[in-house]
N, C-alpha and C. Protein backbone atom coordinates (compact mmCIF):
# COMPACT_ATOMS: atom_id res chain seq x y z
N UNK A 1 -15.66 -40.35 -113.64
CA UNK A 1 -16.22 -39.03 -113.41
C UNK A 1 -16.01 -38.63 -111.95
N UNK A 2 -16.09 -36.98 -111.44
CA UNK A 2 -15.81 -36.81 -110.16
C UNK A 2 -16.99 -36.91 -109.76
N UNK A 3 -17.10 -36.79 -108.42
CA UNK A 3 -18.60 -37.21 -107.77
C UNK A 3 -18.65 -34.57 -107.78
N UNK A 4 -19.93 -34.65 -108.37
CA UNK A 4 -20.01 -33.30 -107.87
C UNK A 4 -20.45 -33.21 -106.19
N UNK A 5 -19.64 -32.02 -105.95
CA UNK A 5 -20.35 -31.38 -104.86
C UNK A 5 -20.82 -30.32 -104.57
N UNK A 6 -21.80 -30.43 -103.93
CA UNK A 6 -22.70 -29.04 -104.02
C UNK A 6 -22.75 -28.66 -102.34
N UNK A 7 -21.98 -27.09 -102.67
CA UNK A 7 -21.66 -26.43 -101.07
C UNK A 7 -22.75 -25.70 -101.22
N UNK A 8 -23.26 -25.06 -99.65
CA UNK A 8 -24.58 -24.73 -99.38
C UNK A 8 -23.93 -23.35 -99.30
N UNK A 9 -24.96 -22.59 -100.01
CA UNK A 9 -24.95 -20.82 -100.40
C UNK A 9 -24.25 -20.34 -99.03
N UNK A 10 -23.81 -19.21 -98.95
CA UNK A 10 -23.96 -18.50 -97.49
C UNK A 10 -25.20 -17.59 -97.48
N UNK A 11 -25.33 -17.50 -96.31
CA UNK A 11 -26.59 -16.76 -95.99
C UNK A 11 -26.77 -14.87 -96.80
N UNK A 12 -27.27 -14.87 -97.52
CA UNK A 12 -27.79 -13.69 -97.50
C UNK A 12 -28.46 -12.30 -96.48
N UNK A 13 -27.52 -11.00 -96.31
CA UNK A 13 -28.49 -10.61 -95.10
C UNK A 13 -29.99 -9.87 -95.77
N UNK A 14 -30.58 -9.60 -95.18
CA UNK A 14 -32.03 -9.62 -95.53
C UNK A 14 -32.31 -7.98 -95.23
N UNK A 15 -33.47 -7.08 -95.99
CA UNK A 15 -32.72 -5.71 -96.57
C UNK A 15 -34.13 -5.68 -96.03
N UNK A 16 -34.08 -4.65 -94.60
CA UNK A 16 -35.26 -4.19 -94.45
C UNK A 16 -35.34 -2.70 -94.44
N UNK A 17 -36.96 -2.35 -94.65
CA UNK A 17 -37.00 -0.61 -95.19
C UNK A 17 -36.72 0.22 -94.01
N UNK A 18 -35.67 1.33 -94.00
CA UNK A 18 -35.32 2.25 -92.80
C UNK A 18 -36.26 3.18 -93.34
N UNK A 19 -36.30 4.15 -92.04
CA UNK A 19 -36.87 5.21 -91.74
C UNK A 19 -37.12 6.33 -92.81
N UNK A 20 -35.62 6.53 -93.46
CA UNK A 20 -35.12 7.19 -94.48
C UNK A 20 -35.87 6.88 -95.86
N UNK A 21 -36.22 6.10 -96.21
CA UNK A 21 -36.77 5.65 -97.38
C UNK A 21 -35.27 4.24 -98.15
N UNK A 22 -34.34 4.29 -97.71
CA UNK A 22 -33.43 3.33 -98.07
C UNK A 22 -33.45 2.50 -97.33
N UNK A 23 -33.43 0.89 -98.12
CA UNK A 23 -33.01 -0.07 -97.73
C UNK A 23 -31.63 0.06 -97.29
N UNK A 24 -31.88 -1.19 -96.24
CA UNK A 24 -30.19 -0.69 -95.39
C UNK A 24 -30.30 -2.59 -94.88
N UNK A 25 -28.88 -3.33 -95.11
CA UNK A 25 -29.03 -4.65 -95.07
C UNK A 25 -28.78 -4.87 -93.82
N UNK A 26 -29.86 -6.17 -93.21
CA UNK A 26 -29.88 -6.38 -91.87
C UNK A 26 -28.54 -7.74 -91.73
N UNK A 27 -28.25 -7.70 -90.77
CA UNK A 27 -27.13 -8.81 -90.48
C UNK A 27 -27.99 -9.76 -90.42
N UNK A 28 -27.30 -10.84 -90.57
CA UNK A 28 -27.92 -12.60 -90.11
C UNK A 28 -27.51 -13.26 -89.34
N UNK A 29 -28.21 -13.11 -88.18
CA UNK A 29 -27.96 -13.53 -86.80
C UNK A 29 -27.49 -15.08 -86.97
N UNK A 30 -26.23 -16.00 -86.38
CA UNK A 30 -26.17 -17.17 -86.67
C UNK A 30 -27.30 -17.72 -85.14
N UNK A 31 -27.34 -19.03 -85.70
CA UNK A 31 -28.53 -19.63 -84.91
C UNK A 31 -27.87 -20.04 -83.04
N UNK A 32 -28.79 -20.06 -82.54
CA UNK A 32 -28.45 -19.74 -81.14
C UNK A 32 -28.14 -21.17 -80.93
N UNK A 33 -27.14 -21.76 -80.02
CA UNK A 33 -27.33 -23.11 -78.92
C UNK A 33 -27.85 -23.23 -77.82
N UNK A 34 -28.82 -24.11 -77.90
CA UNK A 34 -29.05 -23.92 -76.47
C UNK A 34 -29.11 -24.98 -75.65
N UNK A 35 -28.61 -25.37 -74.48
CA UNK A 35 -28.55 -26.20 -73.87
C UNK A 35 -29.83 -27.32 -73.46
N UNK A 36 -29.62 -28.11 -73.54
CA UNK A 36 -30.71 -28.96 -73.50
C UNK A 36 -30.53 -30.13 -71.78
N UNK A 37 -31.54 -30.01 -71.10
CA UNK A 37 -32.02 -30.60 -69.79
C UNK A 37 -31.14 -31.89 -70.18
N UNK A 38 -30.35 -31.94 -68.94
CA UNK A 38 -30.06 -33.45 -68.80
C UNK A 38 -30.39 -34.61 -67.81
N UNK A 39 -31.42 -33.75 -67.20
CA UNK A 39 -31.73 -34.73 -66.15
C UNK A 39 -33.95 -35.07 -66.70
N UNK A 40 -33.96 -35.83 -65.45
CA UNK A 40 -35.97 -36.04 -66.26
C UNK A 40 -36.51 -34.76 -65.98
N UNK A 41 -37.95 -34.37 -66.78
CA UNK A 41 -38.22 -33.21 -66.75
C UNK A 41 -39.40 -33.30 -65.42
N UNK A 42 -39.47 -34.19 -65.09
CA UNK A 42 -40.16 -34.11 -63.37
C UNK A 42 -39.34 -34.61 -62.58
N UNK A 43 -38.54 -33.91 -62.09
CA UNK A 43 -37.83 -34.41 -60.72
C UNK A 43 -38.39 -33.89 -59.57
N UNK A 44 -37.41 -33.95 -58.11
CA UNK A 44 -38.32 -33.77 -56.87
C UNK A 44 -38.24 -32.36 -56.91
N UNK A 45 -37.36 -31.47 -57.67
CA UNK A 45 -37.78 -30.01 -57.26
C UNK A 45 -38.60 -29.39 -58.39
N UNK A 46 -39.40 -30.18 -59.25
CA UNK A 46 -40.35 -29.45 -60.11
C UNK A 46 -41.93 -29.44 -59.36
N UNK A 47 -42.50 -27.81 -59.24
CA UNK A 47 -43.45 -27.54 -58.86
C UNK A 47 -44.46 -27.21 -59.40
N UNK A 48 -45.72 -27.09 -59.24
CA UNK A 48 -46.71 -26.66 -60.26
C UNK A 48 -47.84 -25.72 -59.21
N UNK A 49 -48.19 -24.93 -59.29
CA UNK A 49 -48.90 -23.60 -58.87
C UNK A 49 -50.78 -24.25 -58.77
N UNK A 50 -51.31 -23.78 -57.33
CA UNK A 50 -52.83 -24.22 -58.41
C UNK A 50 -53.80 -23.73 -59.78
N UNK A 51 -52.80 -22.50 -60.22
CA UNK A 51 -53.21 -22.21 -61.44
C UNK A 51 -52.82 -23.10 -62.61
N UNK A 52 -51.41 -23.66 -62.50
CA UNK A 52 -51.21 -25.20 -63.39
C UNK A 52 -52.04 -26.69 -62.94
N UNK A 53 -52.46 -26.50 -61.44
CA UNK A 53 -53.42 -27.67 -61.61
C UNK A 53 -54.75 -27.28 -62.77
N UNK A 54 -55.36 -26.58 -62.52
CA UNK A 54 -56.52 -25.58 -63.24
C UNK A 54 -56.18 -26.25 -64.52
N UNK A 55 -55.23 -25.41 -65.13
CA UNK A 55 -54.83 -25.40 -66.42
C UNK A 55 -54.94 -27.06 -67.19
N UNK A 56 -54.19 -27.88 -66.27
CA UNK A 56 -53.98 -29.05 -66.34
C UNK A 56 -55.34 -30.24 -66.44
N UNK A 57 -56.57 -29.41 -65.92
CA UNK A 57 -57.59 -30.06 -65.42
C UNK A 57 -57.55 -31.10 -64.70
N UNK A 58 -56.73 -31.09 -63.65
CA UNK A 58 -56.67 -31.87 -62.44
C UNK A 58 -57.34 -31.31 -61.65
N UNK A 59 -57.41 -30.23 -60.97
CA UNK A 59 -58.79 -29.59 -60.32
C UNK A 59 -59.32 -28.55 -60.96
N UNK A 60 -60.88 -28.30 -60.53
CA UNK A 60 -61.45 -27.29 -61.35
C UNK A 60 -61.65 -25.82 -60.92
N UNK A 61 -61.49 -25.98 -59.41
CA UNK A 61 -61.46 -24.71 -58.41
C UNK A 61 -61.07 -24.98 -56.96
N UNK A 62 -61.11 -24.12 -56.18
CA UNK A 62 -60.44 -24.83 -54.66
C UNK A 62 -60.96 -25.61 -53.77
N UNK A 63 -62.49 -25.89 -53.82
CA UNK A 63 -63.27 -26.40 -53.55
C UNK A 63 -63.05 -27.75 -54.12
N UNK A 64 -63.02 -28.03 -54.92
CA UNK A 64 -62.61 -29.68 -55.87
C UNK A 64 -60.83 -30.18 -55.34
N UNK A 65 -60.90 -28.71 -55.23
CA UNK A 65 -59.17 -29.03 -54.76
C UNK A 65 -59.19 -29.41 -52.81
N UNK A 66 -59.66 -29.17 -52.06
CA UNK A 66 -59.81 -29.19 -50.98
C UNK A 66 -60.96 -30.83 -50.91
N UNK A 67 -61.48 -31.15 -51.67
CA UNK A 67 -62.33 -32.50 -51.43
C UNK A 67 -61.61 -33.17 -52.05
N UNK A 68 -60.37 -33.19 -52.99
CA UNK A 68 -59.32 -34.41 -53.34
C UNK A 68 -58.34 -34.34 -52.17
N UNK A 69 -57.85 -33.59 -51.64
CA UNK A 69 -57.03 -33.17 -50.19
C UNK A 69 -57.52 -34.53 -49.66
N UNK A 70 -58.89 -34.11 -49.21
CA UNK A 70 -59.62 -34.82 -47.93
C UNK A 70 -59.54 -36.46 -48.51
N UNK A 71 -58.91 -37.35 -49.57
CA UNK A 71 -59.01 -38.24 -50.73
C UNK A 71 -57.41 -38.62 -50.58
N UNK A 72 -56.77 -37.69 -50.45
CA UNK A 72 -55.02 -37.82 -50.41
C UNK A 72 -53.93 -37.42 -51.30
N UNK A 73 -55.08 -36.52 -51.89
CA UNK A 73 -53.99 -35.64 -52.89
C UNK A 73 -53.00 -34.81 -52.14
N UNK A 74 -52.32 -34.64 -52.70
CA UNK A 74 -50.68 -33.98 -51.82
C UNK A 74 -51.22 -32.72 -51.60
N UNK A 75 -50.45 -32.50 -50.30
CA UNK A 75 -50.67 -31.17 -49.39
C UNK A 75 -49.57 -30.29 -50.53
N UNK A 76 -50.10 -28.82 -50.11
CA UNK A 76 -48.34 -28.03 -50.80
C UNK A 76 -47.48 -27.67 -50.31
N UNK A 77 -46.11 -27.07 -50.85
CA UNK A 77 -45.05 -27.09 -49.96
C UNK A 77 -45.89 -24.89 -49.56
N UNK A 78 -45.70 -24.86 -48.44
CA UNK A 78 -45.91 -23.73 -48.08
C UNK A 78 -44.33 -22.49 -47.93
N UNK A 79 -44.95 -21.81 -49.11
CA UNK A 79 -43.46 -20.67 -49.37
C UNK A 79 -43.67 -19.56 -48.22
N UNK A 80 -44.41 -19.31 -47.80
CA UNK A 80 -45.05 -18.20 -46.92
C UNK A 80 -46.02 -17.15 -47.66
N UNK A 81 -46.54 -16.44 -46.66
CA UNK A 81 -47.43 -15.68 -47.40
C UNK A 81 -49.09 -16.30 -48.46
N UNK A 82 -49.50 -16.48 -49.05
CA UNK A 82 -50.15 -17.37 -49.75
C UNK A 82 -49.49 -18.47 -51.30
N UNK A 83 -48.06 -17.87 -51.17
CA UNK A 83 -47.77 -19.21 -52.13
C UNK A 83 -47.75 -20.30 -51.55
N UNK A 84 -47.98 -21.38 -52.43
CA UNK A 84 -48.00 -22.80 -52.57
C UNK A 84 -47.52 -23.41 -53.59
N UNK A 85 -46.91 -24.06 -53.34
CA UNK A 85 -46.28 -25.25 -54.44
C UNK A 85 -46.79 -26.78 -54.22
N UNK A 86 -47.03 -27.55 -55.26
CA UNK A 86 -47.54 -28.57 -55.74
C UNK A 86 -46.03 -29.74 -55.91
N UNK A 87 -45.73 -30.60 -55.23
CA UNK A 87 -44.76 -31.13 -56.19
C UNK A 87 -45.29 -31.73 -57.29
N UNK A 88 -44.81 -31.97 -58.27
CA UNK A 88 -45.46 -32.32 -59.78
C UNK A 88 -45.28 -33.99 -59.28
N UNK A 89 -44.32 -34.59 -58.68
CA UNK A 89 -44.16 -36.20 -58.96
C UNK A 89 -44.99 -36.77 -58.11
N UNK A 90 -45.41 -36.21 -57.06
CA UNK A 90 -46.87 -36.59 -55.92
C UNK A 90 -47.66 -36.27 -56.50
N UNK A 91 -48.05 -35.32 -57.30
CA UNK A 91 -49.64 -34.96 -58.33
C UNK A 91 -49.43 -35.86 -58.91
N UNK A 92 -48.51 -35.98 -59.71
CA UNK A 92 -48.87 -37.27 -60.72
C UNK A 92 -49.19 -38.68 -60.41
N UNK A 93 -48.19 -38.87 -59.45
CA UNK A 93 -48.57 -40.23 -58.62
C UNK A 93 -50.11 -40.24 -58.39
N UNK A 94 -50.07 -39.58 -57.61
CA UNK A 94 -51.43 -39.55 -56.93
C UNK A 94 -52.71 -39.74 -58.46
N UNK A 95 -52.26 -38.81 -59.48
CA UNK A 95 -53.70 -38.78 -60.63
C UNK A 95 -53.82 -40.42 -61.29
N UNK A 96 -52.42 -40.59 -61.19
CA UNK A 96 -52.07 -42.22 -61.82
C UNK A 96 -53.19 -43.24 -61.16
N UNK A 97 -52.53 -43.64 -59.67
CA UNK A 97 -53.38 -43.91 -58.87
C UNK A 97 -55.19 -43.86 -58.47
N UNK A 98 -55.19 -43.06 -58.81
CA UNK A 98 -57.02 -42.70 -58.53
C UNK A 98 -57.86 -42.49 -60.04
N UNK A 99 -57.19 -42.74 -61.46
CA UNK A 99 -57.87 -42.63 -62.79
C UNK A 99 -59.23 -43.23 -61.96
N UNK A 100 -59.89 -43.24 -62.90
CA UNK A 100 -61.36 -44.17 -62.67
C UNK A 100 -61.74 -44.17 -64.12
């Protein structure tokens, strides 16, 4: 006997209602590629904002954030103006370090 094979349908496009009162068939977008990170997803230029510490519950406000400072949590990189950046691999170090 032959071995059957079973080929996969082609896509159907998908019939959405126009304006007009007629269906009118939508194309079928083929699926996107997308490149995928090849390096680790914390390296030395990944930063985190003190709204991602927040988020993160590593600190709870600036005050908690300014008494882990004084403890040896990482200073930020200063962009000017009032941004700040966090490096992510010194936060982490540092949370590793001090669990309790």
């Amino acid at each position: 006997m032959m071995n059957d094979v079973i080929l996969a349908e082609k896509a159907r496009p998908i019939k959405a209602p126009s304006k007009t009162g007629l269906d009118a068939p939508v194309p079928v977008q083929p699926e996107k590629k997308t490149a995928k990170p090849t390096g680790p997803p914390d390296d030395d230029f990944t930063f985190w904002r003190f709204s991602d510490l927040k988020a993160r519950n590593i600190v709870s406000n600036r005050t908690d954030l300014h008494r882990k400072q004084e403890r040896g949590f990482p200073r930020p990189v200063k962009l000017g103006g009032k941004a700040a950046l966090f490096p992510v691999v010194a936060v982490k170090k540092w949370v590793v370090e001090n669990m309790q």
